[in-house]
PDB file of N, CA and C in Angstrom:
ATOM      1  N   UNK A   1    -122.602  -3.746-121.952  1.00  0.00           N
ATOM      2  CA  UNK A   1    -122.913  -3.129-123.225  1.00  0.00           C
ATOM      3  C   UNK A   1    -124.131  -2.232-123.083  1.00  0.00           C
ATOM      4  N   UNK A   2    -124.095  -1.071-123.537  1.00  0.00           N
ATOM      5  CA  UNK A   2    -125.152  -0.052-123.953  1.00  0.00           C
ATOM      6  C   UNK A   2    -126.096  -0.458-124.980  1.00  0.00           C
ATOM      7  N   UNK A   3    -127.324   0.158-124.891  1.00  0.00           N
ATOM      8  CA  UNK A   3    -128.254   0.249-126.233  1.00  0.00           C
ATOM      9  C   UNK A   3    -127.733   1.857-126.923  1.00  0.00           C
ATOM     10  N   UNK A   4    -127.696   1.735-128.534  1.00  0.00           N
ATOM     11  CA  UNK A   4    -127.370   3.123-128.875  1.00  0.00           C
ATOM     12  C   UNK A   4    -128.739   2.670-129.970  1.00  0.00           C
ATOM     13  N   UNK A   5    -128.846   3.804-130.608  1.00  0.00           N
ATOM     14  CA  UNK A   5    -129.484   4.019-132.059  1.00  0.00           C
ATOM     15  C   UNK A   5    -128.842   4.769-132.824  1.00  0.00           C
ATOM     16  N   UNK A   6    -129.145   4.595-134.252  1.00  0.00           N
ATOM     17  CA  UNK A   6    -128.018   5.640-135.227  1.00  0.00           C
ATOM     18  C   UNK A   6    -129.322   5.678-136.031  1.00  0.00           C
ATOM     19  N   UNK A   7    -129.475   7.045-136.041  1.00  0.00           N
ATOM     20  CA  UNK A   7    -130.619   7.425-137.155  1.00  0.00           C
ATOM     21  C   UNK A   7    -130.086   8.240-138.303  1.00  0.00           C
ATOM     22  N   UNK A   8    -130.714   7.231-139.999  1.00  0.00           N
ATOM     23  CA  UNK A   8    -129.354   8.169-140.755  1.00  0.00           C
ATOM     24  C   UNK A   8    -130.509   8.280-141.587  1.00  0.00           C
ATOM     25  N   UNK A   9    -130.467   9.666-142.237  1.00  0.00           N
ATOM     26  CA  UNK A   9    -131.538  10.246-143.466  1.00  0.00           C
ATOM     27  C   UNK A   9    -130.280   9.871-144.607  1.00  0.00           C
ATOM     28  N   UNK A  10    -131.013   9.295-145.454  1.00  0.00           N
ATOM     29  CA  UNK A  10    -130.465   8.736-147.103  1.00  0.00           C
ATOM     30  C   UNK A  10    -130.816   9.414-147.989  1.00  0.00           C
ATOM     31  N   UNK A  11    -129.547   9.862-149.154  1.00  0.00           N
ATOM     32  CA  UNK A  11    -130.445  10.847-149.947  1.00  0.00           C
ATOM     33  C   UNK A  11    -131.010   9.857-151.202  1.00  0.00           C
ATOM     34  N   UNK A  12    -132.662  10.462-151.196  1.00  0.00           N
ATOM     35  CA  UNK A  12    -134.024   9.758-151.810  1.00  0.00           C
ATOM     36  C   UNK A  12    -133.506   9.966-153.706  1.00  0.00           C
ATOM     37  N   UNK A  13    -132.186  10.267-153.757  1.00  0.00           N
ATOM     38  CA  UNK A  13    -132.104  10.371-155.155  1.00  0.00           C
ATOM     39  C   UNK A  13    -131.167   9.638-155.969  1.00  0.00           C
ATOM     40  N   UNK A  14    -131.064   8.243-155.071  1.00  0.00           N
ATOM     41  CA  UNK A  14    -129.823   7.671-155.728  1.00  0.00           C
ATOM     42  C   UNK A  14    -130.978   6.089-155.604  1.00  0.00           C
ATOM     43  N   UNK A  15    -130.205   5.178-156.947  1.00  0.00           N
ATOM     44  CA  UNK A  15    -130.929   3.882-156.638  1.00  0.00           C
ATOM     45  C   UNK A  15    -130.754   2.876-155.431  1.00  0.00           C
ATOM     46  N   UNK A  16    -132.567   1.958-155.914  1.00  0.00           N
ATOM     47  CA  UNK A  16    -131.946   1.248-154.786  1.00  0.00           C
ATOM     48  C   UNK A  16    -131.053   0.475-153.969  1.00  0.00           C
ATOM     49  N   UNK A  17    -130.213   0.151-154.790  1.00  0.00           N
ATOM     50  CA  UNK A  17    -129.085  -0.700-154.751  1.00  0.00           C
ATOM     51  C   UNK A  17    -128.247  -0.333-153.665  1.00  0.00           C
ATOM     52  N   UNK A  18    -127.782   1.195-154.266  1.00  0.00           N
ATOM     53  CA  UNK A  18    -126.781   1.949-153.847  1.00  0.00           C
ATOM     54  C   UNK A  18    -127.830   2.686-152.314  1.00  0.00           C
ATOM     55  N   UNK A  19    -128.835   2.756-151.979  1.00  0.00           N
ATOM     56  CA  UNK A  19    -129.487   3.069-150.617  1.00  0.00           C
ATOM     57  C   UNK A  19    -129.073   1.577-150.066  1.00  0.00           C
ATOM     58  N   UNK A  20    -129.455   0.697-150.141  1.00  0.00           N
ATOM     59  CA  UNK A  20    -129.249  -0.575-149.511  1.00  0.00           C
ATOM     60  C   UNK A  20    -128.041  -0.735-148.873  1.00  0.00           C
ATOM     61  N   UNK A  21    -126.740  -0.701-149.968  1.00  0.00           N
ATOM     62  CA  UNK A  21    -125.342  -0.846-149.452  1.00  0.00           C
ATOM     63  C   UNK A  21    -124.840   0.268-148.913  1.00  0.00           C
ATOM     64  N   UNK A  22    -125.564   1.698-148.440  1.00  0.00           N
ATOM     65  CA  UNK A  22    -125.554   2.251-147.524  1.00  0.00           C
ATOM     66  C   UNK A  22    -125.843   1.950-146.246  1.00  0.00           C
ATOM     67  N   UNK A  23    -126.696   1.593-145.878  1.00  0.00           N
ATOM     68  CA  UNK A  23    -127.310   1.206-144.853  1.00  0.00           C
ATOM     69  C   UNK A  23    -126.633  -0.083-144.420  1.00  0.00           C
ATOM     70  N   UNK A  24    -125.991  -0.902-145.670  1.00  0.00           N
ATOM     71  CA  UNK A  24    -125.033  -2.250-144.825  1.00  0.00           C
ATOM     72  C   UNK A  24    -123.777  -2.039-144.670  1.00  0.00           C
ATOM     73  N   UNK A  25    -123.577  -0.956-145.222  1.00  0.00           N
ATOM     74  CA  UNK A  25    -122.000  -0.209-144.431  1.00  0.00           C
ATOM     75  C   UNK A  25    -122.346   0.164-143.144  1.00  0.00           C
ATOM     76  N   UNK A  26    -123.263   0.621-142.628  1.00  0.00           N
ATOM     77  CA  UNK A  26    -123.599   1.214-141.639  1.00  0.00           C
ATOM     78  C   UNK A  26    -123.786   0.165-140.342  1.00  0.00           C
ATOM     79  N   UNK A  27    -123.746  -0.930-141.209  1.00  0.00           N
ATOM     80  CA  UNK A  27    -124.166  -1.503-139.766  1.00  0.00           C
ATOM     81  C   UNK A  27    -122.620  -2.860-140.167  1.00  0.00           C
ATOM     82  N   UNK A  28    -122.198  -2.860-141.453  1.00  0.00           N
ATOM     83  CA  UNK A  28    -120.606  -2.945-141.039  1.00  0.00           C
ATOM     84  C   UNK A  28    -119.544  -2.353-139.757  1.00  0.00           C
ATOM     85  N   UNK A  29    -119.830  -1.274-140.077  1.00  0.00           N
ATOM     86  CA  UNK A  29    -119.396  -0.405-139.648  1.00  0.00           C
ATOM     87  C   UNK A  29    -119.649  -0.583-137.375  1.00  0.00           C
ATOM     88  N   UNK A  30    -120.793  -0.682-137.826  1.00  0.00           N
ATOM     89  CA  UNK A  30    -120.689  -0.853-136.177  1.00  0.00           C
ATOM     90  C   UNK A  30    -120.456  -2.231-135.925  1.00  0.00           C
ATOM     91  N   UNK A  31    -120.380  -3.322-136.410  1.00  0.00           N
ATOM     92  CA  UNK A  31    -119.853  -4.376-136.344  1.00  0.00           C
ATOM     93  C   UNK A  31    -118.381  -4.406-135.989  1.00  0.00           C
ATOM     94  N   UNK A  32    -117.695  -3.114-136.544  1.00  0.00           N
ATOM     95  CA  UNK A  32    -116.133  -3.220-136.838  1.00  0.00           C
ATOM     96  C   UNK A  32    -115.788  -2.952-135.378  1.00  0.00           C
ATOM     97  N   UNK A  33    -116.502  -2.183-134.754  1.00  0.00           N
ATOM     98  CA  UNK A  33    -116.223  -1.823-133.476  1.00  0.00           C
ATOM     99  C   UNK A  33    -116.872  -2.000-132.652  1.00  0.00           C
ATOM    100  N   UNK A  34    -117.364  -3.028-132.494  1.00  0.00           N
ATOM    101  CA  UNK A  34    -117.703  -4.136-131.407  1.00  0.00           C
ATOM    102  C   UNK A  34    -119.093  -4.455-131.130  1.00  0.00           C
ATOM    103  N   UNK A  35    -120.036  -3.394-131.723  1.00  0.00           N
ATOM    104  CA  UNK A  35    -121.278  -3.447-131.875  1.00  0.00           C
ATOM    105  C   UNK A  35    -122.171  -5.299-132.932  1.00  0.00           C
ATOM    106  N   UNK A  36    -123.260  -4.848-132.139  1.00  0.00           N
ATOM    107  CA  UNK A  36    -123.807  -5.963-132.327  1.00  0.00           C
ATOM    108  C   UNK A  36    -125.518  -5.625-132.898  1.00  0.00           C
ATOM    109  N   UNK A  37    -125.834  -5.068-133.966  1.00  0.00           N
ATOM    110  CA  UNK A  37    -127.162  -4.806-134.874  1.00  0.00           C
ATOM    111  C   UNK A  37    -128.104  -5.179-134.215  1.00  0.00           C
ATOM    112  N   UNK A  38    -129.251  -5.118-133.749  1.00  0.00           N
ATOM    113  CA  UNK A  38    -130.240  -5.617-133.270  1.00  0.00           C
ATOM    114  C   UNK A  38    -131.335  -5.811-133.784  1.00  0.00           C
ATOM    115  N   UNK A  39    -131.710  -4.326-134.639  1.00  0.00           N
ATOM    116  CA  UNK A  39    -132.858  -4.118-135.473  1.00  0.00           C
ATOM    117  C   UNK A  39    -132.524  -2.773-136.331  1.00  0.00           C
ATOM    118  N   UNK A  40    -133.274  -3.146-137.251  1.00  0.00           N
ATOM    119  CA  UNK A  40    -132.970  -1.925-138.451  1.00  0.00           C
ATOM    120  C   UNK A  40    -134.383  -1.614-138.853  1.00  0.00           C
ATOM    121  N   UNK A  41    -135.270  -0.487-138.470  1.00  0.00           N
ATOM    122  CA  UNK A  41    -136.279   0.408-138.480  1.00  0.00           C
ATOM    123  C   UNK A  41    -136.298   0.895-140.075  1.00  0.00           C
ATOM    124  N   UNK A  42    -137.059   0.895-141.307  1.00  0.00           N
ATOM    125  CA  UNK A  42    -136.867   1.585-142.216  1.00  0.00           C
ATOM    126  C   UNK A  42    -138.444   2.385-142.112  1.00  0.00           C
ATOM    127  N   UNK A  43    -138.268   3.731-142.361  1.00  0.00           N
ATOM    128  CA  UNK A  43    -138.851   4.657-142.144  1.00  0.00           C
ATOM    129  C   UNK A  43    -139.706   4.884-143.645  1.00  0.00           C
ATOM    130  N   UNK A  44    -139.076   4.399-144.837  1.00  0.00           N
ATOM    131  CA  UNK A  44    -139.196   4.667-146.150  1.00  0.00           C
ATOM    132  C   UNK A  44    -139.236   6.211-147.012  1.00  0.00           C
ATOM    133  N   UNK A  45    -139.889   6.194-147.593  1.00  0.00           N
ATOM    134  CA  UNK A  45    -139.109   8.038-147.825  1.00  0.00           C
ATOM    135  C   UNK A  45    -140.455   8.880-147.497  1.00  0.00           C
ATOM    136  N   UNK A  46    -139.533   9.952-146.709  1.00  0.00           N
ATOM    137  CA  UNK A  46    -140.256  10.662-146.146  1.00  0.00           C
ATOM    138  C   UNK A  46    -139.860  12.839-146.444  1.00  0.00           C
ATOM    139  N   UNK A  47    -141.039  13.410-146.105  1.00  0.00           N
ATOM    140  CA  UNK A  47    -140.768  14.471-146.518  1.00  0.00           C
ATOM    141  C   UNK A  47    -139.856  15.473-145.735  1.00  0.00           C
ATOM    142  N   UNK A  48    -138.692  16.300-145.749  1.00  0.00           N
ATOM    143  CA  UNK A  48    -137.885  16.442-144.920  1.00  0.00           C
ATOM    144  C   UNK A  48    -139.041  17.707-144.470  1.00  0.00           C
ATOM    145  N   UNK A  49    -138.439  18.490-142.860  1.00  0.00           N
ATOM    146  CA  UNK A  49    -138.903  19.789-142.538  1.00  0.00           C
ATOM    147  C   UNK A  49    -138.416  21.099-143.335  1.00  0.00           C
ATOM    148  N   UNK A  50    -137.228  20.854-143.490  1.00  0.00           N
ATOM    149  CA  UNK A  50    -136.593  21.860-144.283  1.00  0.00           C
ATOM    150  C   UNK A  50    -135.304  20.979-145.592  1.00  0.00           C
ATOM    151  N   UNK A  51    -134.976  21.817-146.665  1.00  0.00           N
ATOM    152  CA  UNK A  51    -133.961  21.204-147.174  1.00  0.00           C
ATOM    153  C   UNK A  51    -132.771  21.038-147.093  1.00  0.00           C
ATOM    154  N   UNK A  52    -132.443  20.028-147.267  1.00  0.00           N
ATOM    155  CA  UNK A  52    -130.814  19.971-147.024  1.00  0.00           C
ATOM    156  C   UNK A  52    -130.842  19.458-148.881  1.00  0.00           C
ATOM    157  N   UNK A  53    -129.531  19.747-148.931  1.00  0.00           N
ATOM    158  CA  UNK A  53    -128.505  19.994-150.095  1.00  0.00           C
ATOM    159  C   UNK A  53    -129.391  19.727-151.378  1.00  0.00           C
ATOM    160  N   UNK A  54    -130.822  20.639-150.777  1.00  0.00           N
ATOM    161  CA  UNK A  54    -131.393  21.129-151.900  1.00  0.00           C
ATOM    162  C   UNK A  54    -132.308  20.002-152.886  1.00  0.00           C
ATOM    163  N   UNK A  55    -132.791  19.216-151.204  1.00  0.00           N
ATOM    164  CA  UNK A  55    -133.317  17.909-151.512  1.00  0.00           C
ATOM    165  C   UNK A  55    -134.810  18.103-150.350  1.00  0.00           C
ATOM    166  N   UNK A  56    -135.670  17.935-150.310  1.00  0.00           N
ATOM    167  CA  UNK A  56    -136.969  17.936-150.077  1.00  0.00           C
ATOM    168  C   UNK A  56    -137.539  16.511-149.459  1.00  0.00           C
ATOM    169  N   UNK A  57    -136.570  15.520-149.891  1.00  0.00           N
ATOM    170  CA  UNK A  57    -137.454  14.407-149.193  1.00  0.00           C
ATOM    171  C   UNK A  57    -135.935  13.232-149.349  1.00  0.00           C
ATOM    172  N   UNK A  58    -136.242  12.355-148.322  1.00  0.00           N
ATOM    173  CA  UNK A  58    -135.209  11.694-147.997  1.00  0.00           C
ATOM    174  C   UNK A  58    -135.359  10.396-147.543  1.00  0.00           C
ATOM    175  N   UNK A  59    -134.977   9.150-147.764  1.00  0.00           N
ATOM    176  CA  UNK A  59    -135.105   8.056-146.832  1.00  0.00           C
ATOM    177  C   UNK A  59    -134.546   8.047-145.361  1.00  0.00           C
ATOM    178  N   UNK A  60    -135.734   7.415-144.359  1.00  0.00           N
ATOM    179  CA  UNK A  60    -135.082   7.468-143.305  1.00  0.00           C
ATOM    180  C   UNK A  60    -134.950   6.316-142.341  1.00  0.00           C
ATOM    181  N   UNK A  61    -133.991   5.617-141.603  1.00  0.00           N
ATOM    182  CA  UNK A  61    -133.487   4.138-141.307  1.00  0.00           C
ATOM    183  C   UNK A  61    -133.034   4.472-139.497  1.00  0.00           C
ATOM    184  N   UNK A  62    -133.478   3.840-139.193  1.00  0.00           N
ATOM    185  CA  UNK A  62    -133.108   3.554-137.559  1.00  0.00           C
ATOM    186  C   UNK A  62    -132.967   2.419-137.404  1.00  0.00           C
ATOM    187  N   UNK A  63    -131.195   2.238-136.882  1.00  0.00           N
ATOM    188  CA  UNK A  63    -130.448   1.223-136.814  1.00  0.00           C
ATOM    189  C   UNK A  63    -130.116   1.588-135.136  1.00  0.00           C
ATOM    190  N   UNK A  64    -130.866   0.158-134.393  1.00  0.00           N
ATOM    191  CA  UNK A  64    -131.024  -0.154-132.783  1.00  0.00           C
ATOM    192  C   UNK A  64    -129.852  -1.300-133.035  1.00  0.00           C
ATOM    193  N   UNK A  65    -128.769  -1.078-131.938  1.00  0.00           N
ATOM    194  CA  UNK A  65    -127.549  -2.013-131.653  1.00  0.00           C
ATOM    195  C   UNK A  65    -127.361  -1.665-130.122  1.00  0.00           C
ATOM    196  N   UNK A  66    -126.470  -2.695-129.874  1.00  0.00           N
ATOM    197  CA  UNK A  66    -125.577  -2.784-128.618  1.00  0.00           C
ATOM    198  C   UNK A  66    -124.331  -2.631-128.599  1.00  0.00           C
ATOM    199  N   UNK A  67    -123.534  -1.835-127.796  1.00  0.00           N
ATOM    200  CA  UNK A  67    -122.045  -1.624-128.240  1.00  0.00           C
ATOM    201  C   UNK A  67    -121.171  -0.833-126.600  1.00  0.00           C
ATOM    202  N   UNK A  68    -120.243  -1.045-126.332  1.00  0.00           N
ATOM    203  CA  UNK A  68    -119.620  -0.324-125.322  1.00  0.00           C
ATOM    204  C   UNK A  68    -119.476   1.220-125.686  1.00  0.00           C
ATOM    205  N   UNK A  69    -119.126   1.789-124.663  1.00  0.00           N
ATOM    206  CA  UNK A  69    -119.646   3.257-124.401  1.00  0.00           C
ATOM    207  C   UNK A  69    -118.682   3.951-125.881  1.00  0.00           C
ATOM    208  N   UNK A  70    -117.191   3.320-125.712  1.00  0.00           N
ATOM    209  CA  UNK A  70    -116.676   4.679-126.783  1.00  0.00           C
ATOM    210  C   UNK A  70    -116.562   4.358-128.576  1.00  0.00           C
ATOM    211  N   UNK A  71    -117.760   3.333-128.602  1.00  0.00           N
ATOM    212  CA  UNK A  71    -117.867   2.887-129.994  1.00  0.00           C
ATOM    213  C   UNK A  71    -119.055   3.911-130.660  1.00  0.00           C
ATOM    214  N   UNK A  72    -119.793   4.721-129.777  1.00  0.00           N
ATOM    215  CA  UNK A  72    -120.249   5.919-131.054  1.00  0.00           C
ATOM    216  C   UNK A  72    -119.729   6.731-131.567  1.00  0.00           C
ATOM    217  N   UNK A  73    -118.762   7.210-130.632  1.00  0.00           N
ATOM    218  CA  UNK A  73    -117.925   8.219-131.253  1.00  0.00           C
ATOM    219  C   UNK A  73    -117.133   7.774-132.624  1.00  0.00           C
ATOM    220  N   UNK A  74    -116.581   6.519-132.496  1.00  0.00           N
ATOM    221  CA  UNK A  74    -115.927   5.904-134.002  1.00  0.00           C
ATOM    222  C   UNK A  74    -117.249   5.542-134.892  1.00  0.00           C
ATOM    223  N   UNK A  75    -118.438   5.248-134.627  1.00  0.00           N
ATOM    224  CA  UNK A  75    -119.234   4.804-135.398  1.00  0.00           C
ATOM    225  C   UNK A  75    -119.487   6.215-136.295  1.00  0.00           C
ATOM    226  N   UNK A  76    -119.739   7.224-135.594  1.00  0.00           N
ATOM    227  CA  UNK A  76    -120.044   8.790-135.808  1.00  0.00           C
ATOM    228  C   UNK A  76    -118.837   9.272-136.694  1.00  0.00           C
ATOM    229  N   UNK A  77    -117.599   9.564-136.649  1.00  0.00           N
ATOM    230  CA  UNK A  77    -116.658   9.468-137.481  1.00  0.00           C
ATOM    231  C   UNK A  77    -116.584   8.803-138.825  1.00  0.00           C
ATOM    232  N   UNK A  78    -116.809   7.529-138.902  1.00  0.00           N
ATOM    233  CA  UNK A  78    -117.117   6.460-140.470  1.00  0.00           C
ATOM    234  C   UNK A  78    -118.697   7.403-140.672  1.00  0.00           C
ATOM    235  N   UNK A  79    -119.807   7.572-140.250  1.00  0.00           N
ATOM    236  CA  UNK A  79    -120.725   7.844-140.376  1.00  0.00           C
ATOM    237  C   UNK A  79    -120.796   9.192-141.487  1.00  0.00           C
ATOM    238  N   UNK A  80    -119.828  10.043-140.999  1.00  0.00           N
ATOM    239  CA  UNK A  80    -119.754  11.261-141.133  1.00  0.00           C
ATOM    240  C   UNK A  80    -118.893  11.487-142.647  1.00  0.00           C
ATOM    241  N   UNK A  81    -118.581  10.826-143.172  1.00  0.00           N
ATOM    242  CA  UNK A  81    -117.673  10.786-144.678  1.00  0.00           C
ATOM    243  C   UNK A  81    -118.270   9.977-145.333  1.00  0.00           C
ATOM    244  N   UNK A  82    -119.942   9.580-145.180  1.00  0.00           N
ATOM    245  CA  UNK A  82    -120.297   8.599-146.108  1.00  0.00           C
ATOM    246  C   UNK A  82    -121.036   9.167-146.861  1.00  0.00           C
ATOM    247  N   UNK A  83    -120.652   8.799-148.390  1.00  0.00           N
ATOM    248  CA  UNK A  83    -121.153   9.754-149.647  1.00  0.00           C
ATOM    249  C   UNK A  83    -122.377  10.230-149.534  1.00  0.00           C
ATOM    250  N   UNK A  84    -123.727   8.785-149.536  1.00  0.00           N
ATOM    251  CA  UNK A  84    -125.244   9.178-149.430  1.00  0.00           C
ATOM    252  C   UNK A  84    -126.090   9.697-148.430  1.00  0.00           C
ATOM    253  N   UNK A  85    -125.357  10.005-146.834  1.00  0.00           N
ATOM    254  CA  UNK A  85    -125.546   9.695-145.872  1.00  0.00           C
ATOM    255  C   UNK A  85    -126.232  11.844-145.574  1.00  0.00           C
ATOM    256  N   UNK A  86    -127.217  11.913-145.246  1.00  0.00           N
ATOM    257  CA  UNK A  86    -127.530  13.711-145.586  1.00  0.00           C
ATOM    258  C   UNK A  86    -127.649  14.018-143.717  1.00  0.00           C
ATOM    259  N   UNK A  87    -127.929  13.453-142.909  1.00  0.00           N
ATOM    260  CA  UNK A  87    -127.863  13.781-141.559  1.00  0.00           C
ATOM    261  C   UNK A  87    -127.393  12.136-140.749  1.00  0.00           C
ATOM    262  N   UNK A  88    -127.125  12.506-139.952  1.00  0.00           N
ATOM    263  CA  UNK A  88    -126.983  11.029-138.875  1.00  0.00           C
ATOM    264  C   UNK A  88    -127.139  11.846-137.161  1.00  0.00           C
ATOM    265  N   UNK A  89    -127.434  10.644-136.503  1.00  0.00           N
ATOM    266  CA  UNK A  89    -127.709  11.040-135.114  1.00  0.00           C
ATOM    267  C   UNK A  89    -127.228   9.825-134.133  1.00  0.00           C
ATOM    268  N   UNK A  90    -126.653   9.509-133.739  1.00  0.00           N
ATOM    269  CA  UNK A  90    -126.546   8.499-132.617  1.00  0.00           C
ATOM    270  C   UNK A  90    -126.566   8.805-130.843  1.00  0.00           C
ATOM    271  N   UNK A  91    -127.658   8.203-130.913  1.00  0.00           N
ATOM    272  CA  UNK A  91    -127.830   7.980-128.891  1.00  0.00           C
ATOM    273  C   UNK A  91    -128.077   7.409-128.363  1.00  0.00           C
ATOM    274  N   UNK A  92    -128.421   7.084-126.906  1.00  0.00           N
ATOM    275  CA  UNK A  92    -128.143   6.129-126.363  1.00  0.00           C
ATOM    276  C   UNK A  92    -129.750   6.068-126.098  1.00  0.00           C
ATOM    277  N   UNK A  93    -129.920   4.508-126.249  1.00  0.00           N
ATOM    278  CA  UNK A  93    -131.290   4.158-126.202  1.00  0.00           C
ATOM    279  C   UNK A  93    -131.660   3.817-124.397  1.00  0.00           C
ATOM    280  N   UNK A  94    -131.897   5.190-123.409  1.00  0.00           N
ATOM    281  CA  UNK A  94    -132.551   4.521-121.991  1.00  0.00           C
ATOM    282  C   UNK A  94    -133.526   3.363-122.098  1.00  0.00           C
ATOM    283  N   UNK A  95    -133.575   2.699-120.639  1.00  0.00           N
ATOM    284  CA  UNK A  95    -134.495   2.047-120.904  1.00  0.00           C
ATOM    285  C   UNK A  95    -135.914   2.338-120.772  1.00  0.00           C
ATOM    286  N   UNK A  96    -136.704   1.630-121.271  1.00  0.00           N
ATOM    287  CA  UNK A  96    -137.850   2.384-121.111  1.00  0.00           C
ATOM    288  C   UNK A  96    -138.608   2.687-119.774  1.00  0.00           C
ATOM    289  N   UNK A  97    -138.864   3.907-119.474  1.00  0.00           N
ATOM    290  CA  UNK A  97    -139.475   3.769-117.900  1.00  0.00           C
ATOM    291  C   UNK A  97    -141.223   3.623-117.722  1.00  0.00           C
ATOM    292  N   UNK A  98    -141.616   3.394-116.753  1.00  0.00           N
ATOM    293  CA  UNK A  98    -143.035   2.800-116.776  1.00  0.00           C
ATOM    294  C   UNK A  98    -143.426   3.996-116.707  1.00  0.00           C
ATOM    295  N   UNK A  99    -144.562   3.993-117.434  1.00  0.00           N
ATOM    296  CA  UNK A  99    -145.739   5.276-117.431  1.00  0.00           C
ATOM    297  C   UNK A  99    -146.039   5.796-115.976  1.00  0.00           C
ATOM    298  N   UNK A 100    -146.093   6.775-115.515  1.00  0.00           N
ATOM    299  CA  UNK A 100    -146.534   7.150-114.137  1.00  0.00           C
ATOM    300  C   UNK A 100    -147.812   7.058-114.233  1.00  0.00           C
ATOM    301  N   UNK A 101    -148.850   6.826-113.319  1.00  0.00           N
ATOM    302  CA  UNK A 101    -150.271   6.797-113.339  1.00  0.00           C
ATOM    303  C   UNK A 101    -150.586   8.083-112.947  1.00  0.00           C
ATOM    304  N   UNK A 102    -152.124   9.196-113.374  1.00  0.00           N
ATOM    305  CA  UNK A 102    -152.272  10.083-112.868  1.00  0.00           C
ATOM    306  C   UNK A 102    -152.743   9.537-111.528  1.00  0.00           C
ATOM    307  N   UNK A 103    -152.906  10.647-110.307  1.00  0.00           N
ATOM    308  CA  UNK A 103    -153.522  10.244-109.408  1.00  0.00           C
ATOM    309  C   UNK A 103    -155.158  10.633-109.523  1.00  0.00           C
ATOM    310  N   UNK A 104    -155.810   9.581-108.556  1.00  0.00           N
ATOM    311  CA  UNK A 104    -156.927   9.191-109.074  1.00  0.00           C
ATOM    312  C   UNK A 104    -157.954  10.428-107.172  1.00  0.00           C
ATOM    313  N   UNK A 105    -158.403  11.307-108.125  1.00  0.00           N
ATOM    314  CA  UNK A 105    -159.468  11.864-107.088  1.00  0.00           C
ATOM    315  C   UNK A 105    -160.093  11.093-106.313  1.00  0.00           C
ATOM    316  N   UNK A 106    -160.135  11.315-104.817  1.00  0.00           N
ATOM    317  CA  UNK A 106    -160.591  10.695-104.007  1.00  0.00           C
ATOM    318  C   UNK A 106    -162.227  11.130-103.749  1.00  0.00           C
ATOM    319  N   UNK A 107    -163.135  10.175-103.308  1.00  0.00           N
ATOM    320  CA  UNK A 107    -164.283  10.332-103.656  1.00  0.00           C
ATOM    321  C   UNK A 107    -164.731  11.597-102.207  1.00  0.00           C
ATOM    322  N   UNK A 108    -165.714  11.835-102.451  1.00  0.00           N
ATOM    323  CA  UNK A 108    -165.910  12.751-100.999  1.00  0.00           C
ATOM    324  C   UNK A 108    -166.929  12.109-100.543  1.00  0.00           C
TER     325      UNK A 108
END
């Protein structure tokens, strides 16, 4: 199994209710296809760079799972027809690599 992340901007203009059961479709959703949730990141609302559909600020949620390789592409598909849902991103989480050290001047 892979690490993926799915980062989804929520639009900041609907209640909370209806943001919530967004975000638990979302991780329905990767459940359905074999994925396994790990952690869910909430970002809370934040100001976008530019607007989308004429909205200025947006909630934003990073959902960390585990899942075999061709379950983003279906996760990305359900992702992509969901009413509140204003951007999504899914990738694959490398692992983390160790910091390189600078090298250290040798004395003269």
């Amino acid at each position: 199994m892979n690490k993926y992340e799915l980062a989804l901007v929520v639009n900041a203009k609907i209640e909370d209710d209806a943001r919530t059961a967004t975000v638990e479709k979302a991780k329905e959703t990767i459940a359905r296809y074999g994925g396994t949730v790990t952690n869910v990141d909430d970002k809370g609302k934040v100001r976008m760079a530019y607007e989308v559909n004429k909205m200025r600020e947006a909630f934003y949620y990073f959902i960390q799972f585990d899942a075999e390789a061709d379950a983003p592409a279906q996760i990305e598909n359900d992702v992509r027809i969901m009413d509140n849902v204003l951007r999504f991103l899914c990738v694959r989480a490398d692992e983390v690599a160790k910091p390189v050290q600078p090298a250290k001047a040798e004395e003269a």
